[in-house]
N, C-alpha and C. Protein backbone atom coordinates (compact mmCIF):
# COMPACT_ATOMS: atom_id res chain seq x y z
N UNK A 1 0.82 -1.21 0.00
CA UNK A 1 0.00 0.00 0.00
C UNK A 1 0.85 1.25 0.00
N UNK A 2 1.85 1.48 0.99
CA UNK A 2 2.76 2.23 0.94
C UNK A 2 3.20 2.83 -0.57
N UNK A 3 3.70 1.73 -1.62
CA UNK A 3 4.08 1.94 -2.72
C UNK A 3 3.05 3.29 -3.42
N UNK A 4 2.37 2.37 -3.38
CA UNK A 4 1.22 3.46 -4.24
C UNK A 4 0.81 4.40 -3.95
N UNK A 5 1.05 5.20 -2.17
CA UNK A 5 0.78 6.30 -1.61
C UNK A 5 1.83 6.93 -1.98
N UNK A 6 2.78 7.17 -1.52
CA UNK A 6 3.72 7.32 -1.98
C UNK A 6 3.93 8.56 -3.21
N UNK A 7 3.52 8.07 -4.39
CA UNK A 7 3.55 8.97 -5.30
C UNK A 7 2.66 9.83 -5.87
N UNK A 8 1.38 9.51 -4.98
CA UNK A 8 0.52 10.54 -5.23
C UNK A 8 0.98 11.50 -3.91
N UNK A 9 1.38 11.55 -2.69
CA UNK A 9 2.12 12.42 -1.74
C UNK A 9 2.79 12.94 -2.48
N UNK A 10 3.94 12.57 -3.22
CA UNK A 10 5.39 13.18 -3.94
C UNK A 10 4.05 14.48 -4.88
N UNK A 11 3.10 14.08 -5.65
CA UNK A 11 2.88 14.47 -7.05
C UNK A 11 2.06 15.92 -6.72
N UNK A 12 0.91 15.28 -5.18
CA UNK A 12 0.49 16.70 -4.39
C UNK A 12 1.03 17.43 -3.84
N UNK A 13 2.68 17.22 -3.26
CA UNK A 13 3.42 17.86 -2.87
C UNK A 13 4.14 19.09 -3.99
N UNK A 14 4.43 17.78 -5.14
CA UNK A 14 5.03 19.11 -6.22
C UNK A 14 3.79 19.96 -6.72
N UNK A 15 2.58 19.58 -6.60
CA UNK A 15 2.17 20.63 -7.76
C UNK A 15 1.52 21.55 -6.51
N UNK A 16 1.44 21.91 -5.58
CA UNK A 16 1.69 22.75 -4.22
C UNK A 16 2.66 23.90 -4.46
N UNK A 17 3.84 23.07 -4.68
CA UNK A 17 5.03 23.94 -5.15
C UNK A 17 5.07 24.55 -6.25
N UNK A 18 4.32 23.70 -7.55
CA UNK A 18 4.18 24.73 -8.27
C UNK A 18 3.83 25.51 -9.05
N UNK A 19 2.14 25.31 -7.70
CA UNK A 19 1.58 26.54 -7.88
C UNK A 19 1.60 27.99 -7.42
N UNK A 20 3.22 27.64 -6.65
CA UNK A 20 3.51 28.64 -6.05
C UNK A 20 4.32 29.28 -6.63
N UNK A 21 4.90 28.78 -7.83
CA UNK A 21 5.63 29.57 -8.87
C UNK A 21 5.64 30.05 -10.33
N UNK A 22 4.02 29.28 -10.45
CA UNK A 22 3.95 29.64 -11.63
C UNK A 22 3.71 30.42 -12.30
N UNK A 23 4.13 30.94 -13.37
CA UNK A 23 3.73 32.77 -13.85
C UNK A 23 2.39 32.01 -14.40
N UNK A 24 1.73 33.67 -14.04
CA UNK A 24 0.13 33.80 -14.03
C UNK A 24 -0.84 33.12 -15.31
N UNK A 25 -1.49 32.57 -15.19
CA UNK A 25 -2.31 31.90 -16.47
C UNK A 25 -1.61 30.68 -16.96
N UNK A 26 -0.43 30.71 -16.78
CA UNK A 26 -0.06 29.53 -17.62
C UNK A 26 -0.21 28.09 -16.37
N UNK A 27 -0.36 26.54 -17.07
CA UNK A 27 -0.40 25.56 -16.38
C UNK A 27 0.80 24.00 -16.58
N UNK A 28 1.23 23.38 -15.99
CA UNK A 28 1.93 22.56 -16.09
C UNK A 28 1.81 20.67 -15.58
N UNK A 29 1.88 19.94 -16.67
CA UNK A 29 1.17 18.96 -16.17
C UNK A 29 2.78 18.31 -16.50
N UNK A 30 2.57 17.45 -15.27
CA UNK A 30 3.90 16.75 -14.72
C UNK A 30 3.58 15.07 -15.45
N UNK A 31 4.86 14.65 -16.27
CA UNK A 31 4.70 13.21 -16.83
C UNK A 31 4.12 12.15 -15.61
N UNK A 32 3.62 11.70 -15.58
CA UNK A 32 3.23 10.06 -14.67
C UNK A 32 4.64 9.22 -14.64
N UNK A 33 5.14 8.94 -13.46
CA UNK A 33 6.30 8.26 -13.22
C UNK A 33 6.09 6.93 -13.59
N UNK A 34 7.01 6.28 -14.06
CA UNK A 34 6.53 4.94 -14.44
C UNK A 34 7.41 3.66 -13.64
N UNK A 35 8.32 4.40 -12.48
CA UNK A 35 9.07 3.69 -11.65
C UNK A 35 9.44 4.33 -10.86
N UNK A 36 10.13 4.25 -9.59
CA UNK A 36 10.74 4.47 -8.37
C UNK A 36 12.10 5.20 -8.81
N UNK A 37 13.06 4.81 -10.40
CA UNK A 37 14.49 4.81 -10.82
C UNK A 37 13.84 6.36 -11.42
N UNK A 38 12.43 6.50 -12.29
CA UNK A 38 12.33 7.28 -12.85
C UNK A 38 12.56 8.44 -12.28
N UNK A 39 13.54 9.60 -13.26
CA UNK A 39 13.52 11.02 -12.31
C UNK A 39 11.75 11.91 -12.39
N UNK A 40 11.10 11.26 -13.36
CA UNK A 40 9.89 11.71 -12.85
C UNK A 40 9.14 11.41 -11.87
N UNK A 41 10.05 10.65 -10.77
CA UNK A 41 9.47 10.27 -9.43
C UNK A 41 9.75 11.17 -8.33
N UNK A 42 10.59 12.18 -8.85
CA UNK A 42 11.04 13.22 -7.85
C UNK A 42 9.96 14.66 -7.75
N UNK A 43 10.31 15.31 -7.00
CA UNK A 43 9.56 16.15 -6.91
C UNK A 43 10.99 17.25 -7.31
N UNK A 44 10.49 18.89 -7.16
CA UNK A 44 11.37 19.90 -7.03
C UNK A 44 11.46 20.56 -8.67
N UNK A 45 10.46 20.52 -9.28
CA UNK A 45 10.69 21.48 -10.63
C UNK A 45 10.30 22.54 -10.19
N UNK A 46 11.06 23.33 -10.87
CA UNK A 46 11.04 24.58 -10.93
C UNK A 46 10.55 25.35 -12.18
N UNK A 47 8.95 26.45 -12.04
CA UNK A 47 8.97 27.11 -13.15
C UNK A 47 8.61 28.45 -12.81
N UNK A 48 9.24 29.21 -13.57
CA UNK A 48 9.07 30.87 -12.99
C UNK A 48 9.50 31.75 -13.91
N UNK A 49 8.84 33.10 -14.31
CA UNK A 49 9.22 33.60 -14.70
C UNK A 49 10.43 34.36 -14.37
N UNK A 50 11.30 34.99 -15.50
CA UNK A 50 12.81 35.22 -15.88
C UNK A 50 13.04 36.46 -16.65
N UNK A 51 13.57 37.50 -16.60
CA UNK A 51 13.61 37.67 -17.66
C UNK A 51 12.24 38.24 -18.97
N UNK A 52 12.80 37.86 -19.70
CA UNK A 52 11.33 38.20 -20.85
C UNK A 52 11.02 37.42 -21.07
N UNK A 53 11.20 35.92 -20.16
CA UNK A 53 10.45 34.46 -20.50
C UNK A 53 10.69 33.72 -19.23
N UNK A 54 11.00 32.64 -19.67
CA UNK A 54 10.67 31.61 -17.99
C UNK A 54 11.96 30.62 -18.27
N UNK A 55 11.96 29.96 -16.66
CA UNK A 55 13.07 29.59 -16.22
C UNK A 55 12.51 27.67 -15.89
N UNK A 56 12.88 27.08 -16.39
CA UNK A 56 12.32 25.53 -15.90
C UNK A 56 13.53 24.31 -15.90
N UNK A 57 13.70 24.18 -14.31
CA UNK A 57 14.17 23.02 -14.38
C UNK A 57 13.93 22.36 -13.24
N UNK A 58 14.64 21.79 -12.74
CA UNK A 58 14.12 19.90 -11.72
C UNK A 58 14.16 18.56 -12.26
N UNK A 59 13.67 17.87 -11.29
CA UNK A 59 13.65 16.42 -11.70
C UNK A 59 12.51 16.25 -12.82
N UNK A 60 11.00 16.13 -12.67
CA UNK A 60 9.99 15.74 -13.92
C UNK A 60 9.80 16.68 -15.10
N UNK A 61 9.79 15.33 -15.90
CA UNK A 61 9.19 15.89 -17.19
C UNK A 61 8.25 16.51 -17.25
N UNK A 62 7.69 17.33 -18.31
CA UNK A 62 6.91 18.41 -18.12
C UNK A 62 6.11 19.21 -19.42
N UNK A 63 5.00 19.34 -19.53
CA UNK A 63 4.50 20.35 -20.49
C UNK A 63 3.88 21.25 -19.63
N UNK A 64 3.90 22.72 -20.61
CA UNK A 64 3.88 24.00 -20.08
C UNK A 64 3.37 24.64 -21.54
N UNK A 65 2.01 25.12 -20.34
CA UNK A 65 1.22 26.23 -21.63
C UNK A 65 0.13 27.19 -20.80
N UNK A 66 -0.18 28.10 -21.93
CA UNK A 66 -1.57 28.87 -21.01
C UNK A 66 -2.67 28.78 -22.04
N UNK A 67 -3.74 28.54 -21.18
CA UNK A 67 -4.82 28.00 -22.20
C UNK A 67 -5.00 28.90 -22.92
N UNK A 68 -4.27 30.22 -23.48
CA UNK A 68 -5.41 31.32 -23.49
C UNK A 68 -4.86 31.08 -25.56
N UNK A 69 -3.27 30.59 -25.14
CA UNK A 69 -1.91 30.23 -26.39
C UNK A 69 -3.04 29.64 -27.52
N UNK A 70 -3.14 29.99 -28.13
CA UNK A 70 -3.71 28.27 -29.18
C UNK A 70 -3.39 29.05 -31.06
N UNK A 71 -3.42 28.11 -31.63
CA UNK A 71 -3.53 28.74 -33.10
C UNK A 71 -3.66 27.37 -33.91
N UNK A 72 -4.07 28.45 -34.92
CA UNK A 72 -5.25 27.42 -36.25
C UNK A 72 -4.92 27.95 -37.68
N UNK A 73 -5.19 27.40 -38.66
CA UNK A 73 -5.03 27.15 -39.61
C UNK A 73 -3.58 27.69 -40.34
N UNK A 74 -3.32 28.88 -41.00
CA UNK A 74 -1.76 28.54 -41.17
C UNK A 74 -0.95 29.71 -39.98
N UNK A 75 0.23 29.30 -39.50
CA UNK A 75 0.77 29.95 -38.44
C UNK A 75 2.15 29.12 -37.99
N UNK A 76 3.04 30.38 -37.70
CA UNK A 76 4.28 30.14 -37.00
C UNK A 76 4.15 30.07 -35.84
N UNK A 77 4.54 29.24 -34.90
CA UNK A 77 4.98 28.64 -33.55
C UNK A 77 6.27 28.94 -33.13
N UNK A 78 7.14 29.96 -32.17
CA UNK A 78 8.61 30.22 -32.13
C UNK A 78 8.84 30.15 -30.99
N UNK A 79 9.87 30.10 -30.54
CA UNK A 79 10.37 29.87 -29.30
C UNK A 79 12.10 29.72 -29.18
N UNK A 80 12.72 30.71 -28.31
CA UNK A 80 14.22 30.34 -28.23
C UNK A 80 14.34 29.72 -26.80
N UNK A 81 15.44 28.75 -27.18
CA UNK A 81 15.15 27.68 -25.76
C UNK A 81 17.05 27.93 -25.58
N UNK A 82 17.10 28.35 -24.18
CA UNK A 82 18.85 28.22 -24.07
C UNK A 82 18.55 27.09 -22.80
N UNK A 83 19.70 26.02 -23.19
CA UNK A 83 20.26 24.77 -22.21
C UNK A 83 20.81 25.52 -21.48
N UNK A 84 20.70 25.82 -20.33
CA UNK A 84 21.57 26.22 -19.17
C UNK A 84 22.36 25.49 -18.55
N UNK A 85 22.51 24.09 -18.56
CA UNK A 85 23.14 23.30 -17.86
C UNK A 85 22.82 21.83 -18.48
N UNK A 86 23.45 21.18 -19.23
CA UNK A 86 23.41 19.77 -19.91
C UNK A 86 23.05 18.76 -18.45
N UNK A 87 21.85 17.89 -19.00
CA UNK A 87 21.98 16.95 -18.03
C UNK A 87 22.70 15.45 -18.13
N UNK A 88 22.78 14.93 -17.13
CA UNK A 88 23.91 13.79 -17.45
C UNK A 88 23.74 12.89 -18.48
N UNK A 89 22.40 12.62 -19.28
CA UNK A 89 21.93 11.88 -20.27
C UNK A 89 21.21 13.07 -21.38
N UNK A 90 21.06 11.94 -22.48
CA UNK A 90 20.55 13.07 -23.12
C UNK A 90 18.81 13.17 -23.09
N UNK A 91 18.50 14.44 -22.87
CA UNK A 91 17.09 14.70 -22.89
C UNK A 91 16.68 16.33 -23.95
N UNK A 92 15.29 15.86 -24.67
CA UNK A 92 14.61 16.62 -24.77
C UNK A 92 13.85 18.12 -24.47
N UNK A 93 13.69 19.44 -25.26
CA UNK A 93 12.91 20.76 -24.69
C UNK A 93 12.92 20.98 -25.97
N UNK A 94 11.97 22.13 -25.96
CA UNK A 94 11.28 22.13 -27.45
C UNK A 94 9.74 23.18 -27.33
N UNK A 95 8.85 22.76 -28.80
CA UNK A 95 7.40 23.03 -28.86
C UNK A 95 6.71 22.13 -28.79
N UNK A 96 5.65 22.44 -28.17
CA UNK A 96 4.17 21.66 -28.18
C UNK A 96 3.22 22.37 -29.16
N UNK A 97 2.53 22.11 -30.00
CA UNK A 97 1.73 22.86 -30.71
C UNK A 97 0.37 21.65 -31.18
N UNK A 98 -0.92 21.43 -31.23
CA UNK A 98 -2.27 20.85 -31.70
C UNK A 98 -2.29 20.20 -30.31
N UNK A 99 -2.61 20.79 -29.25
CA UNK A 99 -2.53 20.37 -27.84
C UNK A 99 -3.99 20.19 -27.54
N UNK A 100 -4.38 19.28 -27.09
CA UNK A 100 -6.01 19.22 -26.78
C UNK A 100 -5.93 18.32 -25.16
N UNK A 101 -6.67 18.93 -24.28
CA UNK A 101 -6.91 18.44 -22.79
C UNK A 101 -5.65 18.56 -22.45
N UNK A 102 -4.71 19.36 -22.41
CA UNK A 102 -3.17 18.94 -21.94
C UNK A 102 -3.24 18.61 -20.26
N UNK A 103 -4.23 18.94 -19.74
CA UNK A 103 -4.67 18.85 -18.26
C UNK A 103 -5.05 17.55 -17.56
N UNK A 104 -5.30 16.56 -18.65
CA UNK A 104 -6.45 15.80 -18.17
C UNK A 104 -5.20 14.23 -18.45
N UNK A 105 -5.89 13.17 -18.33
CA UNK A 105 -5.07 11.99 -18.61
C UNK A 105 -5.54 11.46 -20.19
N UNK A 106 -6.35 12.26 -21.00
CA UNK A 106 -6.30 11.86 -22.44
C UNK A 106 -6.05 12.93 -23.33
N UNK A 107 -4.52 13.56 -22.49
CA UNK A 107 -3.84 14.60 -22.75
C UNK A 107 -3.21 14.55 -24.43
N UNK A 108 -3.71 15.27 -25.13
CA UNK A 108 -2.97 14.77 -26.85
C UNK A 108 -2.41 16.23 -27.64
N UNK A 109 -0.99 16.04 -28.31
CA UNK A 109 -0.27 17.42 -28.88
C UNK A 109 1.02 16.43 -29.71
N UNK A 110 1.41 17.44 -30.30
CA UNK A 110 2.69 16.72 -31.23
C UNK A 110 3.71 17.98 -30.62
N UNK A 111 4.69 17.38 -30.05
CA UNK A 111 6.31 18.10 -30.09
C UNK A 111 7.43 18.32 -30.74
N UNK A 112 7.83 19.28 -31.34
CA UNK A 112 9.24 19.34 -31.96
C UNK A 112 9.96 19.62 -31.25
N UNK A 113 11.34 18.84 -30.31
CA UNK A 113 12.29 19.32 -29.63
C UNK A 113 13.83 18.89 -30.19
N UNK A 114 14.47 19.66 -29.71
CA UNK A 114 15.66 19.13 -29.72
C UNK A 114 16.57 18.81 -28.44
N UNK A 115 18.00 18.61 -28.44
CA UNK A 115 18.48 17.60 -27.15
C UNK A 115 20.01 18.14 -27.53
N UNK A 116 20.57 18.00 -26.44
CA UNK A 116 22.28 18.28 -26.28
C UNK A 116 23.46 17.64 -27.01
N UNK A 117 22.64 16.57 -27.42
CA UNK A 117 23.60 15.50 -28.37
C UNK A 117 23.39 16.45 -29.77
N UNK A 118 22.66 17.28 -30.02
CA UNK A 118 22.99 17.79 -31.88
C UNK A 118 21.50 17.07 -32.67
N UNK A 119 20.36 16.49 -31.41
CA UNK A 119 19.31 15.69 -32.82
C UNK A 119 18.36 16.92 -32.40
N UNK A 120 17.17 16.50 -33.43
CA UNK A 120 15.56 16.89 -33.00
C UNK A 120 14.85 15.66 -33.52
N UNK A 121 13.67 15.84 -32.81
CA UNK A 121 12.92 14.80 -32.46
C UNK A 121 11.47 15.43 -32.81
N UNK A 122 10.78 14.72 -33.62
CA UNK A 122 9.61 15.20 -33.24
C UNK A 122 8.34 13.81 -33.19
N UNK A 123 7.65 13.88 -32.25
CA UNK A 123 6.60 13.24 -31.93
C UNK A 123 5.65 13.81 -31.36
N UNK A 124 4.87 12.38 -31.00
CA UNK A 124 3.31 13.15 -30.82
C UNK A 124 2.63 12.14 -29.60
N UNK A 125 1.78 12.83 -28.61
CA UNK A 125 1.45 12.33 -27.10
C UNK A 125 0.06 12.08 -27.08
N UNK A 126 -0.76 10.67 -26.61
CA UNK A 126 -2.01 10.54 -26.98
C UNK A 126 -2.30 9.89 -25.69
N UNK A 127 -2.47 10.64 -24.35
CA UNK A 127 -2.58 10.05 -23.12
C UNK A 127 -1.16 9.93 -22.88
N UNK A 128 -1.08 8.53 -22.18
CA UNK A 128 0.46 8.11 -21.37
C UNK A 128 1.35 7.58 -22.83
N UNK A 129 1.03 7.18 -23.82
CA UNK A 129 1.67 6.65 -24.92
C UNK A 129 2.19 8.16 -26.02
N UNK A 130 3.07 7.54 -26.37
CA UNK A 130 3.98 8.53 -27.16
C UNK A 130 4.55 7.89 -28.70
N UNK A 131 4.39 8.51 -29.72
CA UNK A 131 4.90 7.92 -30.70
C UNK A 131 5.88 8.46 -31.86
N UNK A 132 6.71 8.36 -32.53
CA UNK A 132 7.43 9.05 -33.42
C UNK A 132 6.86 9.34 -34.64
N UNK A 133 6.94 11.04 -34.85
CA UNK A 133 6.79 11.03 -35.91
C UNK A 133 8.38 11.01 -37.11
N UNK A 134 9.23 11.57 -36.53
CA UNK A 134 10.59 11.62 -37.42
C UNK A 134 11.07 11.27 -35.66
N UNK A 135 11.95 10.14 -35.93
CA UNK A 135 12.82 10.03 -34.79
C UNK A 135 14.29 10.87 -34.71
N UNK A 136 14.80 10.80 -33.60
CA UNK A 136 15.35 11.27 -33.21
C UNK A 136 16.96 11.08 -34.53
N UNK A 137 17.19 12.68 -34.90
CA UNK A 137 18.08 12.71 -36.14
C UNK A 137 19.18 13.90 -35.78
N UNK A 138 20.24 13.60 -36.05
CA UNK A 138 21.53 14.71 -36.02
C UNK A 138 21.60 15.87 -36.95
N UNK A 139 21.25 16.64 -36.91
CA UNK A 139 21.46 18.23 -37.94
C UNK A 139 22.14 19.11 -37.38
N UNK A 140 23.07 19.49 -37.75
CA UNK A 140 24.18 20.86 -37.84
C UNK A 140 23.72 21.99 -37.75
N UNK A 141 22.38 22.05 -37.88
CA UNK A 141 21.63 23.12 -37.21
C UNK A 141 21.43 23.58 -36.10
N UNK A 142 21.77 21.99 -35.10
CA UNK A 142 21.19 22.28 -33.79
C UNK A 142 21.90 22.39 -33.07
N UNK A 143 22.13 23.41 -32.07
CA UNK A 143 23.54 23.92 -31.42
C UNK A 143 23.74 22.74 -30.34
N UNK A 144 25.02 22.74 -29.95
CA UNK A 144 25.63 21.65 -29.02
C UNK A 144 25.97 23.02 -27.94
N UNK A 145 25.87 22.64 -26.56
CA UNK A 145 26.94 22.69 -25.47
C UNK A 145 28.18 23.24 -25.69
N UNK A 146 28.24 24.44 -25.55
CA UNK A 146 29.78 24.88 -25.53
C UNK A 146 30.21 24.23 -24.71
N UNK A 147 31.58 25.28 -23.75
CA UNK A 147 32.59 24.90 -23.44
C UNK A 147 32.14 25.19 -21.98
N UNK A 148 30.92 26.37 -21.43
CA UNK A 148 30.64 26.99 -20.26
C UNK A 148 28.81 26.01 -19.40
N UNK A 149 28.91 24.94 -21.24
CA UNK A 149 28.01 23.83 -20.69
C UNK A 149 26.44 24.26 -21.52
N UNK A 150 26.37 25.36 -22.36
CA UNK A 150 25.57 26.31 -22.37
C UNK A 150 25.36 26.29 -24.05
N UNK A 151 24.11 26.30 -24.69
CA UNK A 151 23.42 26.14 -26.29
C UNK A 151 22.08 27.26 -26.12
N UNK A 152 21.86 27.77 -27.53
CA UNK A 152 20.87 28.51 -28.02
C UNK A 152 20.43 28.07 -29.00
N UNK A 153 19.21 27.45 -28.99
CA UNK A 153 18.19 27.29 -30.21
C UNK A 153 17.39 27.95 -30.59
N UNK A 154 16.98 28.60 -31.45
CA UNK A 154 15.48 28.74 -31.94
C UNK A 154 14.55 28.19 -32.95
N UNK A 155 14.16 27.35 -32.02
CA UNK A 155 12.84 26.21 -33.04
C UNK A 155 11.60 27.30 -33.78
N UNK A 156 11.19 27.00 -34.54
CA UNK A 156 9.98 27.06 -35.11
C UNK A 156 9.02 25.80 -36.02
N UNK A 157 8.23 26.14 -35.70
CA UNK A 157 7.05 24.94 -36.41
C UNK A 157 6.09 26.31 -37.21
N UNK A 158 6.00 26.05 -38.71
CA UNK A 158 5.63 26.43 -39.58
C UNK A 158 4.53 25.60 -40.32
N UNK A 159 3.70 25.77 -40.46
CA UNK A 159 2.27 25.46 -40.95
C UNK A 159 1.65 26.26 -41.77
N UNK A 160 1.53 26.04 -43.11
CA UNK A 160 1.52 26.76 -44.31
C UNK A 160 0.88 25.65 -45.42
N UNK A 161 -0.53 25.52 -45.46
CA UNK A 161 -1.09 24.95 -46.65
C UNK A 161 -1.26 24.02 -46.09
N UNK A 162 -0.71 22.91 -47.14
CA UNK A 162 -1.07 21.23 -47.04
C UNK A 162 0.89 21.07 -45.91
N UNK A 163 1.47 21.86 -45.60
CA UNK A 163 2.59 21.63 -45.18
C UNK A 163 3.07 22.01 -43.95
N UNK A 164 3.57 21.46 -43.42
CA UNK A 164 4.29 21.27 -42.08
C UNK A 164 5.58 21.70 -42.03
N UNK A 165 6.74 23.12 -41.42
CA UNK A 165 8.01 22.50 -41.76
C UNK A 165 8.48 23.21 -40.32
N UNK A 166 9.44 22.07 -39.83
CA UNK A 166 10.11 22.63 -38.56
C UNK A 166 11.89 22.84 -38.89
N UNK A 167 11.85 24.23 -38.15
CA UNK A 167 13.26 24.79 -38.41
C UNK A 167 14.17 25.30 -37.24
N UNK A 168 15.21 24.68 -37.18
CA UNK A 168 16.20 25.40 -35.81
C UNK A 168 17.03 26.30 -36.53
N UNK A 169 16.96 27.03 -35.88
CA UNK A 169 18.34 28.24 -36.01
C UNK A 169 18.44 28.86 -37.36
N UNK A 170 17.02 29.06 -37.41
CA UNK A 170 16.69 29.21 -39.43
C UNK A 170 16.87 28.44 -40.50
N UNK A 171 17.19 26.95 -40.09
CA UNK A 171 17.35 26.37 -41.08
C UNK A 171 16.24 24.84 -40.59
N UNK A 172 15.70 25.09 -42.38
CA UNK A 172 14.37 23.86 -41.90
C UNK A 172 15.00 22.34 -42.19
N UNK A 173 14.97 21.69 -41.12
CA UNK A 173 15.24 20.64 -40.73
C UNK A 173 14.46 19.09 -40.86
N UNK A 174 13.03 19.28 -41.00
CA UNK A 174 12.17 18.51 -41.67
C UNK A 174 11.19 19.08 -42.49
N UNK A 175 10.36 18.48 -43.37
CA UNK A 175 8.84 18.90 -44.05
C UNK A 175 8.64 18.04 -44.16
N UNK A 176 6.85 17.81 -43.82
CA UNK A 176 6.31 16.77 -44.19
C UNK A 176 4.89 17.51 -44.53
N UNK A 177 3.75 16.74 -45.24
CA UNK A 177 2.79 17.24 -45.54
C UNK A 177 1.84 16.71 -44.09
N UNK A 178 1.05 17.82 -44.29
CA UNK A 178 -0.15 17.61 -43.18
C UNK A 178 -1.20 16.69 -43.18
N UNK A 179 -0.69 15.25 -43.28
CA UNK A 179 -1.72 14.34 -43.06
C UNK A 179 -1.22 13.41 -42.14
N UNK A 180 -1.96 12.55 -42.14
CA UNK A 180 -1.42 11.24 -41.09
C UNK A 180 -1.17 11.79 -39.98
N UNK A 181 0.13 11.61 -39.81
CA UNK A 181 0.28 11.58 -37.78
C UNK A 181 0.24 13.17 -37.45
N UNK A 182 0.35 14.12 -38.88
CA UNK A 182 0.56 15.59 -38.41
C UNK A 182 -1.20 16.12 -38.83
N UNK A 183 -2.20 15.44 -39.39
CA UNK A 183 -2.88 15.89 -40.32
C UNK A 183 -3.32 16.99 -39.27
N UNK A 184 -3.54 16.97 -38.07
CA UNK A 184 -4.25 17.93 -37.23
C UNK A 184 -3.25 18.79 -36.51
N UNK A 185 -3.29 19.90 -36.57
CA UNK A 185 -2.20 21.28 -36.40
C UNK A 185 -2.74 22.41 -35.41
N UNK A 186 -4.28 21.99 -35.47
CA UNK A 186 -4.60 23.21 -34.99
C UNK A 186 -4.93 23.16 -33.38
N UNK A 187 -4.72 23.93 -32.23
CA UNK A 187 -5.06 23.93 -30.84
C UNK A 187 -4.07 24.50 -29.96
N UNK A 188 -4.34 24.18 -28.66
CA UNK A 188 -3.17 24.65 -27.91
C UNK A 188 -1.36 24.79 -28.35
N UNK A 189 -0.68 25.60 -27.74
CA UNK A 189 0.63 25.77 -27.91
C UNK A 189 1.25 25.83 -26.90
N UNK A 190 2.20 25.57 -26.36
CA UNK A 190 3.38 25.83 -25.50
C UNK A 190 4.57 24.93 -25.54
N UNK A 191 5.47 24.26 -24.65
CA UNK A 191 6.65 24.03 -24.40
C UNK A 191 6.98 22.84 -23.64
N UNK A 192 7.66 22.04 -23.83
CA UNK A 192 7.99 20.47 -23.09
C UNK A 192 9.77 20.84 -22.96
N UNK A 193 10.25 20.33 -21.42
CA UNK A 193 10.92 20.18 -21.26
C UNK A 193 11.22 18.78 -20.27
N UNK A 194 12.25 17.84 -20.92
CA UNK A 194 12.08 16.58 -20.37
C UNK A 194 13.00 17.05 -18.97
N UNK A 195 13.13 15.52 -18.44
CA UNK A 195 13.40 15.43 -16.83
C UNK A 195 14.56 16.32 -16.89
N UNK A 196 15.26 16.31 -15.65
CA UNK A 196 16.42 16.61 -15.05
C UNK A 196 17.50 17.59 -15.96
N UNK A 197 16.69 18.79 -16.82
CA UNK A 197 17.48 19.86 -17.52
C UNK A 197 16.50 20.55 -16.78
N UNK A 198 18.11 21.85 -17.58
CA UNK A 198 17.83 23.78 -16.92
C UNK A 198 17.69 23.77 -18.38
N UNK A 199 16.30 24.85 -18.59
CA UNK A 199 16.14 25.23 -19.55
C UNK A 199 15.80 27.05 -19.86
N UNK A 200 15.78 27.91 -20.62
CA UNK A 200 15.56 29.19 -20.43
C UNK A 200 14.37 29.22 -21.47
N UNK A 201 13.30 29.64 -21.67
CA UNK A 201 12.40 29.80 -22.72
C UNK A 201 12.40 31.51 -23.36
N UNK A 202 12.29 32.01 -24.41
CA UNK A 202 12.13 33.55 -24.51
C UNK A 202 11.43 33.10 -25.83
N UNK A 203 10.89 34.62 -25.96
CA UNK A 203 10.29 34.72 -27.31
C UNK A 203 9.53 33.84 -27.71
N UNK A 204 8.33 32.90 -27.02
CA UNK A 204 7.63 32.25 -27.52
C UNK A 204 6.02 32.93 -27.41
N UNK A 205 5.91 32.61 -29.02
CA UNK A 205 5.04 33.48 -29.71
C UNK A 205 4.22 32.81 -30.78
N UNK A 206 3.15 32.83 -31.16
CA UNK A 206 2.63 32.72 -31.87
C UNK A 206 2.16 33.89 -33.18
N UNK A 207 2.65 33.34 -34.67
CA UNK A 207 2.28 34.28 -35.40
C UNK A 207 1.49 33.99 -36.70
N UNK A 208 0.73 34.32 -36.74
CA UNK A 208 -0.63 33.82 -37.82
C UNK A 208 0.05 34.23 -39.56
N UNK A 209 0.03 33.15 -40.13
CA UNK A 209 0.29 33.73 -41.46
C UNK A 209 -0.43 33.73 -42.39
N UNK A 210 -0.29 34.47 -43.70
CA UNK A 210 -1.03 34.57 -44.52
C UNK A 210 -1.77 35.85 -44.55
């Protein structure tokens, strides 16, 4: 019995905490731990505003948005994400963009992130299951970790017609057309940052095109 108390204590404890830090309107739903080893079994994230954007790190994984974010039919998605501190493995931060219930447990959105090793990744979240849409790939686009431990990206997800194209650091890195696993684009927006990274967010914006 213990076991299973346990992490709902840890899960009411963190989100206590942080609702005590969260900049105004926006909400954050913490991954479901799937073990005791998992660092999403810890408590202690941190999210707060920074700056001209926000500051997120700790142990759990994490999406972060404000319901108020959303966009539809064609539109840019931007966001500059600086690694503040590489974590000991490699993990994921990025966009969330066609986000529907992100609150609830039949939480569903597609992510474009990238990671400290040099890939981006993009997939898509349908409840607790997760699936690839382009797995995880190396591009010269995507900044690495200097020397002070420290990278600047700026992702965008571009949605234009029948087309999809995501780009770091101005240079587009995938296209695919808008069907199948991407066919739906339109809904909530915000930001995923996986476990145990410092991440900096600025400039995330939504801009309608056309």
């Amino acid at each position: 019995m213990l076991q299973r108390v346990l992490p709902v204590v840890l899960m009411a404890s963190l989100a206590a905490s942080l609702s005590a830090q969260t900049p105004a309107g926006w909400k954050v739903h913490i991954d479901r731990s799937q073990n005791a080893q998992d660092p999403d079994n810890k408590s202690g994230v941190t999210f707060m505003p920074m700056g001209k954007g926000f500051h997120v790190s700790g142990g759990p994984a994490g999406t972060y948005w404000n319901p108020s974010n959303s966009a539809a039919g064609d539109f840019t998605l931007k966001g500059t994400f600086t690694l503040v501190k590489p974590s000991s493995h490699t993990n994921y931060y990025g966009l969330v963009f066609a986000g529907n219930g992100l609150d609830g447990p039949m939480q569903s959105y597609t992510y474009f992130v990238v990671a400290q090793d040099g890939t981006f990744l993009i997939k898509q979240r349908n409840g607790e299951q997760t699936s690839n849409v382009q797995a995880a790939t190396k591009n010269a686009a995507v900044k690495v970790p200097d020397a002070t431990g420290r990278s600047v990206n700026n992702l965008e997800v571009r949605v234009a017609g029948d087309t999809v194209s995501y780009v770091v650091n101005g240079t587009v890195v995938h296209t695919m057309p808008k069907s199948g696993a991407t066919a739906k684009t339109d809904g909530v927006v915000g930001f995923r940052v996986n476990h145990v990274t410092e991440v900096m967010v600025e400039g995330f914006e939504v801009q309608k095109r056309g």
